[in-house]
Protein backbone atom coordinates (compact mmCIF):
# COMPACT_ATOMS: atom_id res chain seq x y z
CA UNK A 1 70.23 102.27 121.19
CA UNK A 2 68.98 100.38 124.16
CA UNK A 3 69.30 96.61 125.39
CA UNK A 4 65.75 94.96 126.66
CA UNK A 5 65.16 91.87 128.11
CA UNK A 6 62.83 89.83 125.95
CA UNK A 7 60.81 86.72 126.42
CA UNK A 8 62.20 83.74 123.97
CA UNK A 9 59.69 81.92 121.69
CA UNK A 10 58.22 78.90 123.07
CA UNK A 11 59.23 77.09 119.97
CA UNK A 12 62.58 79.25 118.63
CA UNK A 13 64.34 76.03 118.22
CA UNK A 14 62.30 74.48 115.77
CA UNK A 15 62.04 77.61 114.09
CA UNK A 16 65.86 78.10 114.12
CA UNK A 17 66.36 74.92 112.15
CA UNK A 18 63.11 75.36 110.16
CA UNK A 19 65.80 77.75 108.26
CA UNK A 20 68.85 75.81 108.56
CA UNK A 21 70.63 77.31 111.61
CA UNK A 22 71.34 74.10 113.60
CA UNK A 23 74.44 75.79 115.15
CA UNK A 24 71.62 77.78 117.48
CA UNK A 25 73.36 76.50 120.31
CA UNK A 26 77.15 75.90 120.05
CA UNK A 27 79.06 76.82 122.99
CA UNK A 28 76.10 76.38 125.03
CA UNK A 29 74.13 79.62 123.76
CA UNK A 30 74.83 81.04 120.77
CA UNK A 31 71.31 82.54 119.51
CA UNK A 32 69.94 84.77 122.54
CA UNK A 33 66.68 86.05 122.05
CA UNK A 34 66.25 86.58 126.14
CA UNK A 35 67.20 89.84 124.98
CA UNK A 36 67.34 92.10 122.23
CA UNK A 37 68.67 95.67 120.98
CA UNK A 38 66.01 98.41 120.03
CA UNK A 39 67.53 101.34 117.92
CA UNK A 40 65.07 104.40 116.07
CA UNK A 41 65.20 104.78 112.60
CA UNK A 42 67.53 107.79 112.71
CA UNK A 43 70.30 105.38 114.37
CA UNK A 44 69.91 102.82 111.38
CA UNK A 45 70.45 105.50 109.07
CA UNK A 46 73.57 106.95 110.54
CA UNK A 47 74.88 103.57 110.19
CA UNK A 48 73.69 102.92 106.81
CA UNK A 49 75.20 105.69 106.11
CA UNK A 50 78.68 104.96 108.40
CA UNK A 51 79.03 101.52 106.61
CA UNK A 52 78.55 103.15 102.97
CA UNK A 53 81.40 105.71 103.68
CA UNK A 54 83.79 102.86 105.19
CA UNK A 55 83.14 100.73 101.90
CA UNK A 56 83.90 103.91 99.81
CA UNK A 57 87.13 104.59 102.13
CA UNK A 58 88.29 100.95 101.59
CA UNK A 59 87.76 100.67 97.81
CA UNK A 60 90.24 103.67 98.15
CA UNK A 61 92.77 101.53 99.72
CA UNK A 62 92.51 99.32 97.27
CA UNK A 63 93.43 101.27 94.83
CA UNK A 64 96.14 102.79 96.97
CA UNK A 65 97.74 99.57 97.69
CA UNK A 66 98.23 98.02 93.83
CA UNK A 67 99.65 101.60 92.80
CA UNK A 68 102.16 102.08 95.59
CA UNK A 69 102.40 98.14 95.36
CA UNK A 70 102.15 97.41 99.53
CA UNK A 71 101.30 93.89 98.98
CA UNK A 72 103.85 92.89 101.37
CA UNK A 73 102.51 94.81 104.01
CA UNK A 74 99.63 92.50 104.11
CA UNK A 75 101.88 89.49 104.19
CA UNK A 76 100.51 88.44 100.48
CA UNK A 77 102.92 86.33 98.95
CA UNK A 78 104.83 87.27 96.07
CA UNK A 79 103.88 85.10 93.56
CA UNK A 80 100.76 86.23 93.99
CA UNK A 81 101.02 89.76 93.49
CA UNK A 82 100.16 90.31 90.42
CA UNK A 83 97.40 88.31 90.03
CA UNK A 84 95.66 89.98 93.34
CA UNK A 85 96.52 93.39 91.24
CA UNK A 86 95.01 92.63 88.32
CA UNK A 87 91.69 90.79 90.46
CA UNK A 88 91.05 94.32 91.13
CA UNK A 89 91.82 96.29 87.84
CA UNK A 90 89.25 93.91 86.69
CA UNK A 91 86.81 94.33 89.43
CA UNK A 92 86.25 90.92 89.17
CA UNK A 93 82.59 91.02 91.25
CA UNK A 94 82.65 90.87 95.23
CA UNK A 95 79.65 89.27 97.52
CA UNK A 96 79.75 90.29 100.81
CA UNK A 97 81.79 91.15 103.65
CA UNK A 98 81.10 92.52 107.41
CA UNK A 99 82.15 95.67 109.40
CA UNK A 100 82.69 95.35 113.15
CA UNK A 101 81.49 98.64 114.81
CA UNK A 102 81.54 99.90 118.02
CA UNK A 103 78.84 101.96 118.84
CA UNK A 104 76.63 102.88 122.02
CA UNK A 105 74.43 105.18 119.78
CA UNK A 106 76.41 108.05 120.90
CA UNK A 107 79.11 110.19 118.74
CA UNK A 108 80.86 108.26 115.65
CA UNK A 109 81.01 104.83 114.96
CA UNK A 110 84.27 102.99 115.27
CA UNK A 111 85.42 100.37 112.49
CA UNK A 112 86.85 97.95 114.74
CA UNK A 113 88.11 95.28 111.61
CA UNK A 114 86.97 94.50 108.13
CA UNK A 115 85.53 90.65 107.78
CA UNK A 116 86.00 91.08 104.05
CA UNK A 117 86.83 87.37 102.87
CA UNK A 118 84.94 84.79 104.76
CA UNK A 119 82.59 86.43 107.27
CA UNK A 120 79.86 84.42 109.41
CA UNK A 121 77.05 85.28 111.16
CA UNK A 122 75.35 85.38 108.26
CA UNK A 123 72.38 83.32 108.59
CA UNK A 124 71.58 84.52 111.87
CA UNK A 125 71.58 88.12 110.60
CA UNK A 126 69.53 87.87 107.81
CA UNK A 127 66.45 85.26 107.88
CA UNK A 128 66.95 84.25 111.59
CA UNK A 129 66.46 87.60 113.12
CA UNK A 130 63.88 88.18 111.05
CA UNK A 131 61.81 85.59 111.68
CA UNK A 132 62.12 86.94 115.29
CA UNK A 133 60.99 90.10 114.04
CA UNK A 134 58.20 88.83 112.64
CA UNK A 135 57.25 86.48 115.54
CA UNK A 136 58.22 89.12 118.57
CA UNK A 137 57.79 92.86 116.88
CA UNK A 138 55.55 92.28 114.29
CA UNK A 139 54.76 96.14 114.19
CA UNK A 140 58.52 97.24 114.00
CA UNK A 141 60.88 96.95 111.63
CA UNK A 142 64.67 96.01 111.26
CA UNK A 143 67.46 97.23 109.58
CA UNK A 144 67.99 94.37 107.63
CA UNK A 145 68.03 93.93 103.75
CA UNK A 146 70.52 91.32 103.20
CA UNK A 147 68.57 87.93 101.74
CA UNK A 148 66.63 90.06 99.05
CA UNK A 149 70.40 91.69 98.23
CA UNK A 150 71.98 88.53 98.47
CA UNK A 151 69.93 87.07 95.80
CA UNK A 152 70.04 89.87 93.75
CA UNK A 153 73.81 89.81 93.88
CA UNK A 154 74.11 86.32 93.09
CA UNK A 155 71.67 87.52 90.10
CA UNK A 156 74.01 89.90 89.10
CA UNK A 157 77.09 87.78 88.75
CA UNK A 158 75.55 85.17 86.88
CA UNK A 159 75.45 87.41 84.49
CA UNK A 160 79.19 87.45 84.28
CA UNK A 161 79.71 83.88 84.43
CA UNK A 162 79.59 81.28 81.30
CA UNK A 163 75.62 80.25 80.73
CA UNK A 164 74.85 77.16 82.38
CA UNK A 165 77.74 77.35 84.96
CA UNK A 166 78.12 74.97 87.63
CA UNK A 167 78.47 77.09 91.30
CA UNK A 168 80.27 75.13 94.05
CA UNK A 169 80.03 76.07 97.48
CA UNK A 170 82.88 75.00 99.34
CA UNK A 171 83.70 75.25 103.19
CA UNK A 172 85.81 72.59 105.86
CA UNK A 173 84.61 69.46 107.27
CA UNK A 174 83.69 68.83 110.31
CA UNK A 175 82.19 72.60 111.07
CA UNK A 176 78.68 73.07 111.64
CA UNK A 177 78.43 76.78 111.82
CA UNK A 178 80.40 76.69 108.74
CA UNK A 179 78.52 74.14 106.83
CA UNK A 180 75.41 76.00 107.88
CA UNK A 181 76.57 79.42 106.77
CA UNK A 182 77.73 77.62 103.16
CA UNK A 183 74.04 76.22 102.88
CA UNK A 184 72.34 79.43 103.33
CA UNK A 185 74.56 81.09 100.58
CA UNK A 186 74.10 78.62 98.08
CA UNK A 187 70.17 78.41 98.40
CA UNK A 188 70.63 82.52 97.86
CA UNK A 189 72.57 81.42 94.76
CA UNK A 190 70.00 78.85 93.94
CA UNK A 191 67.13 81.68 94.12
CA UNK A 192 68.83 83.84 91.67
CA UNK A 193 69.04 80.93 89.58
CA UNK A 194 72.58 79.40 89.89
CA UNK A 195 72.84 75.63 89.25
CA UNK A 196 75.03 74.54 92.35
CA UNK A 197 77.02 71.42 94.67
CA UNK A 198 78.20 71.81 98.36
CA UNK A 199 81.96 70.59 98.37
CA UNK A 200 83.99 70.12 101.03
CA UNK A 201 87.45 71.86 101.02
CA UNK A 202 89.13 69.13 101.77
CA UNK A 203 87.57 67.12 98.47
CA UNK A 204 88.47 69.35 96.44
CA UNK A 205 90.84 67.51 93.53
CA UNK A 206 93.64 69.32 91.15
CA UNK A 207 92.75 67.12 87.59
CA UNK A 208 96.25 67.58 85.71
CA UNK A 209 95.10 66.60 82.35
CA UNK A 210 92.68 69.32 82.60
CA UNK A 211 94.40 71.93 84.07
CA UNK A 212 91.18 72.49 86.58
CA UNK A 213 90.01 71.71 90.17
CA UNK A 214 87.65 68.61 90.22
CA UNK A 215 84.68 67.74 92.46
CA UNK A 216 84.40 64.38 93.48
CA UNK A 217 82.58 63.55 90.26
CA UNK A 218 85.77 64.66 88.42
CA UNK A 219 83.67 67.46 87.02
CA UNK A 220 86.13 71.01 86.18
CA UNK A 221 85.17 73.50 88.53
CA UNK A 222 84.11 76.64 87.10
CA UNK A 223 83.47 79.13 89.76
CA UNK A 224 83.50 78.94 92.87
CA UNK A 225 82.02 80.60 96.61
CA UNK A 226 84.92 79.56 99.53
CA UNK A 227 84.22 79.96 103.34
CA UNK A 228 87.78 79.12 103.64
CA UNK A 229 90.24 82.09 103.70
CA UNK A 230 92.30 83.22 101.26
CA UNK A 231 95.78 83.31 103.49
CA UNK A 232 95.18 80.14 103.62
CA UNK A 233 94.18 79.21 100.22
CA UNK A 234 97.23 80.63 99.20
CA UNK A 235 99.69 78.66 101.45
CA UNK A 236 98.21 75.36 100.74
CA UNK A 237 100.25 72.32 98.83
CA UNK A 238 97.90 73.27 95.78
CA UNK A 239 98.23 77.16 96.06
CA UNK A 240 100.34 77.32 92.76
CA UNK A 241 97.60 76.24 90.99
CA UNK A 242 94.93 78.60 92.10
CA UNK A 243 95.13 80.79 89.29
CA UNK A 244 96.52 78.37 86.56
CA UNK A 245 92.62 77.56 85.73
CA UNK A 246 89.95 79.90 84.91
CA UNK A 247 88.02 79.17 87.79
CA UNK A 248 85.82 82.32 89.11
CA UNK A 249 86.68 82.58 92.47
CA UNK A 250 83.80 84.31 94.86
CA UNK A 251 85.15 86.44 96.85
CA UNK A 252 87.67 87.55 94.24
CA UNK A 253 91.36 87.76 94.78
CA UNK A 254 91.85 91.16 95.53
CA UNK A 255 89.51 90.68 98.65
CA UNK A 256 93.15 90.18 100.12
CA UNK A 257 93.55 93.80 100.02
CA UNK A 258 91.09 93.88 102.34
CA UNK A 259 90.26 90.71 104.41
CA UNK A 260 92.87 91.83 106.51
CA UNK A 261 93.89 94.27 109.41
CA UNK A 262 97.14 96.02 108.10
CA UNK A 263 93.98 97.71 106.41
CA UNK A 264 93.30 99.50 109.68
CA UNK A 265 96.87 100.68 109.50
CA UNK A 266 96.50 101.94 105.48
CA UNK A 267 92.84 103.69 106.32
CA UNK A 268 94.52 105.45 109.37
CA UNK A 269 97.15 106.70 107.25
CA UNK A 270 94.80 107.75 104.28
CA UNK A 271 92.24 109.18 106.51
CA UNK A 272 94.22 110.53 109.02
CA UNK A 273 91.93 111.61 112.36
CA UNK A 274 88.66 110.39 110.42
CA UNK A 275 85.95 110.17 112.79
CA UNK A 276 84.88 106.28 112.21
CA UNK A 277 88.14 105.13 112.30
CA UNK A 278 91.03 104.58 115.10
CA UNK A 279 94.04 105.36 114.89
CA UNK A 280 96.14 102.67 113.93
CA UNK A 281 99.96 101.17 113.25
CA UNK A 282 101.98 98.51 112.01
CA UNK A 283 104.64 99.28 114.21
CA UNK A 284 103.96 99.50 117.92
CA UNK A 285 105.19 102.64 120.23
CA UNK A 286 102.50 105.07 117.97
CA UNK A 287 100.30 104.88 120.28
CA UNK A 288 100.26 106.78 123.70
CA UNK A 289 97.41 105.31 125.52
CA UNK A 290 95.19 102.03 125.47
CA UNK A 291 95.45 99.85 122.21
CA UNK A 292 95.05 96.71 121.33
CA UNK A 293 97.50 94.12 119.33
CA UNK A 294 95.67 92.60 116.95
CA UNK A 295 97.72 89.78 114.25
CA UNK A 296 97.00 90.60 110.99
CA UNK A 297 95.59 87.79 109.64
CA UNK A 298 93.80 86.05 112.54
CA UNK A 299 90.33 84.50 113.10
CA UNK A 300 87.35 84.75 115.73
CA UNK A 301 89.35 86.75 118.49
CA UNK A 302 92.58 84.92 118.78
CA UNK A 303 95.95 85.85 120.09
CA UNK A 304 94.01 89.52 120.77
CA UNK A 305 96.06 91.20 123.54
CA UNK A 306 94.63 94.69 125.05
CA UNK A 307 97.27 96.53 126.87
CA UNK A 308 96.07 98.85 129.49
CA UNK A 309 97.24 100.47 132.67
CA UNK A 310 94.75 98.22 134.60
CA UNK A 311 96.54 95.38 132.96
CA UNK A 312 96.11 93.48 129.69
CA UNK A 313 93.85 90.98 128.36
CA UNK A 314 95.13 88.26 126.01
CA UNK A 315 93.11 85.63 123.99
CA UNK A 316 94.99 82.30 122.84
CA UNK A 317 95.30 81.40 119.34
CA UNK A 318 98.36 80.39 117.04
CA UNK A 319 98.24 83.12 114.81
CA UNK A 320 101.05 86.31 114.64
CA UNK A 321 103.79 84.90 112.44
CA UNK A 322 103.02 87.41 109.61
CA UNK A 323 102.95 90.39 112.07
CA UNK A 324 100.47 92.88 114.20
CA UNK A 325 98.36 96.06 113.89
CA UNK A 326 98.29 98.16 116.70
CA UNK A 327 94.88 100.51 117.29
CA UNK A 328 94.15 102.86 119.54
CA UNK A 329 91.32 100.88 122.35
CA UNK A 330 88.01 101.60 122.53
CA UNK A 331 86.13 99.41 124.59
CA UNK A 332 82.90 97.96 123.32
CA UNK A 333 79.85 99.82 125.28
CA UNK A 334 78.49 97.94 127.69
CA UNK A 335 74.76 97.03 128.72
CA UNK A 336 73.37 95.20 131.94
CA UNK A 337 76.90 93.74 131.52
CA UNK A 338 77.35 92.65 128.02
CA UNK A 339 79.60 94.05 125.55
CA UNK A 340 77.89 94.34 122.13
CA UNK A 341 79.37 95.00 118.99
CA UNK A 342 77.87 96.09 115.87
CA UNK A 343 78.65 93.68 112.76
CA UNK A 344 77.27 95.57 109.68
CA UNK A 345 76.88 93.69 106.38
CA UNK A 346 77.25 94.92 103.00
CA UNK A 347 76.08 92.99 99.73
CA UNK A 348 77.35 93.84 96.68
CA UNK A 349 78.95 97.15 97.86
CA UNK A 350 75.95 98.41 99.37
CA UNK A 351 74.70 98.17 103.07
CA UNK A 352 72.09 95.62 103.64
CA UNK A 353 71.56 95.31 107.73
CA UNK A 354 73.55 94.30 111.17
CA UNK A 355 73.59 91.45 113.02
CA UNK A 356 74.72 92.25 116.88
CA UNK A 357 77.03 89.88 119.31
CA UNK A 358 77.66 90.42 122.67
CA UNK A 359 80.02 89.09 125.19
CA UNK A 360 80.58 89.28 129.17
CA UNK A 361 84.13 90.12 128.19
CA UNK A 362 85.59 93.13 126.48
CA UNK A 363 86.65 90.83 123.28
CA UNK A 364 84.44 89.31 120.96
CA UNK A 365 85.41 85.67 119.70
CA UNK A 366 83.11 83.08 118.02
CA UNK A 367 81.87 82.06 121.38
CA UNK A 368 80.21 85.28 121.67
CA UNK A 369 76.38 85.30 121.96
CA UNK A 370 73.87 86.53 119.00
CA UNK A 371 71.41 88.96 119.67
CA UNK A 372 68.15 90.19 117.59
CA UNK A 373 67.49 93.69 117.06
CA UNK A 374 64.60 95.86 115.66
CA UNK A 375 63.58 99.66 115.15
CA UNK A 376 60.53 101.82 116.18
């Protein structure tokens, strides 16, 4: 695994948005192809086969948190217990989700934190990057599988759903990464064959006669793909009535066991001294060296403090009122001064590629530049 300094495409902005990805340049610069990561082939498939062992690992917490019943301590509310139990007794069907690695190519991959509910970078890592591949390495290849798994997916739980259903794709207002990432997954949906509507969030009606959500067209809602977290979804005015309907919710309840990082705390004490994990507590004092305080439910890098003999390093944020993980620190590798970590995607339980961000600081956040990748 190596960092190289690449020449950018005369035309990569028109190309960028060609696809959709209009958000190429939030913050200032978001998409960075003036450089890019070059792994072999037997890298990829050590972390193919890293991010199939962590999904396996994490299906087993699953299972170990609805039989010892530790819903509290992933701050789910009670009411909504059982419901999240019986979400995964039914393994009601899962899309995606995204594992943060750290990795220099050296030794064991780390699992840094499970984006299980509502991760991003999406777009970027799938058609984006490889358009860049395409365009730049034409001869290489890239470890990246996730648009022809996405739609396959998508494929596969239509087959679940009642014939002729109505998909909504539903993020916030206002966000263009967000709105961009929604887009992409509903044209996967609409390859696989999925009639579907982009709704906003904050559109979405409760009809009382019917006992349903509504669009704005008063039509029920059926099922239903959410960028919008379910710790939230769950706290909102209308959170009584999320499971009052029969609305197929994508990602599925139980994605609460996961989309959250008192997991790091459950896989440390299931897989005590595993080599892709780090230790991890939800108590502090465990932990004799480095570590970092993460909240456990928290978004894009906030209120992340590393504690360190050197001194700490805190992000700002408002979240930490449902509590903290603790995990041993590992600081992301570092390359011509960037730190770049590894986000690996899986589709439908199965790996399907990585998308790579990197950072002048220590601590990724959404700020955080995206960088292409390929393999010899």
């Amino acid at each position: 695994m190596r960092r190289e300094r690449s020449a950018p495409r005369a035309d990569w902005r028109r190309k960028c948005e060609e696809v959709g990805f209009h958000f190429h340049s939030m913050g200032g610069t978001y998409w960075d192809e003036s450089a890019c990561y070059a792994f072999t082939a037997a890298e990829v498939d050590k972390l193919e086969a890293v991010t199939a062992r962590l999904h396996a690992m994490c299906l087993e917490a699953c299972n170990f948190i609805v039989d010892r019943k530790r819903f509290d301590r992933l701050a789910i509310p009670a009411p909504f217990h059982a419901r999240v139990a019986a979400s995964w007794r039914a393994q009601e069907p899962s899309l995606l989700g995204r594992f943060d690695l750290r990795w220099d190519g050296v030794g064991a991959p780390k699992l840094l934190e499970y984006n299980a509910d509502t991760p991003t970078a999406l777009l970027e890592a799938s058609v984006v990057q490889w358009h860049w591949l395409e365009d730049v390495h034409g001869g290489a290849d890239q470890f990246n599988s996730i648009h022809e798994k996405l739609v396959a997916r998508w494929a596969a739980i239509g087959r679940t759903l009642p014939a002729e259903a109505l998909l909504h794709c539903a993020c916030v207002k206002d966000n263009e990464e967000d709105l961009g990432t929604i887009e992409y997954v509903r044209d996967a949906a609409i390859q696989a064959g999925f009639p579907t509507v982009q709704l906003f969030v904050d559109d979405i009606g409760w009809g009382r006669d019917a006992e349903a959500f509504v669009d704005l067209e008063g039509r029920a809602i059926e099922a239903m793909f959410k960028l919008y977290p379910w710790e939230w979804l769950v706290r909102e005015e209308f959170g009584a009535h999320l499971f009052a309907t029969r609305c197929r919710w994508i990602e599925p309840p139980w994605k609460m066991l996961l989309s959250n990082k008192a997991l790091l705390a459950i896989l440390w004490e299931l897989f005590p001294g595993h080599e892709n994990l780090l230790p991890a507590y939800l108590e502090p004092g465990h932990i004799a060296g480095d570590y970092v305080r993460k909240p456990i439910l928290s978004r894009e890098g906030a209120n992340i403090a590393v504690r360190r003999p050197a001194g700490a390093m805190v992000t700002p944020g408002t979240y930490g009122a449902e509590g903290y993980v603790y995990q041993a620190y590992a600081e992301l590798p570092g390359f011509d001064g960037n730190y770049a970590v590894i986000g690996s995607w899986v589709i439908g339980g199965e790996p399907a590629g990585i998308g790579i961000r990197e950072d002048a600081s220590p601590i990724t956040r959404n700020t955080s530049r995206f960088v292409p990748h390929y393999f010899a």
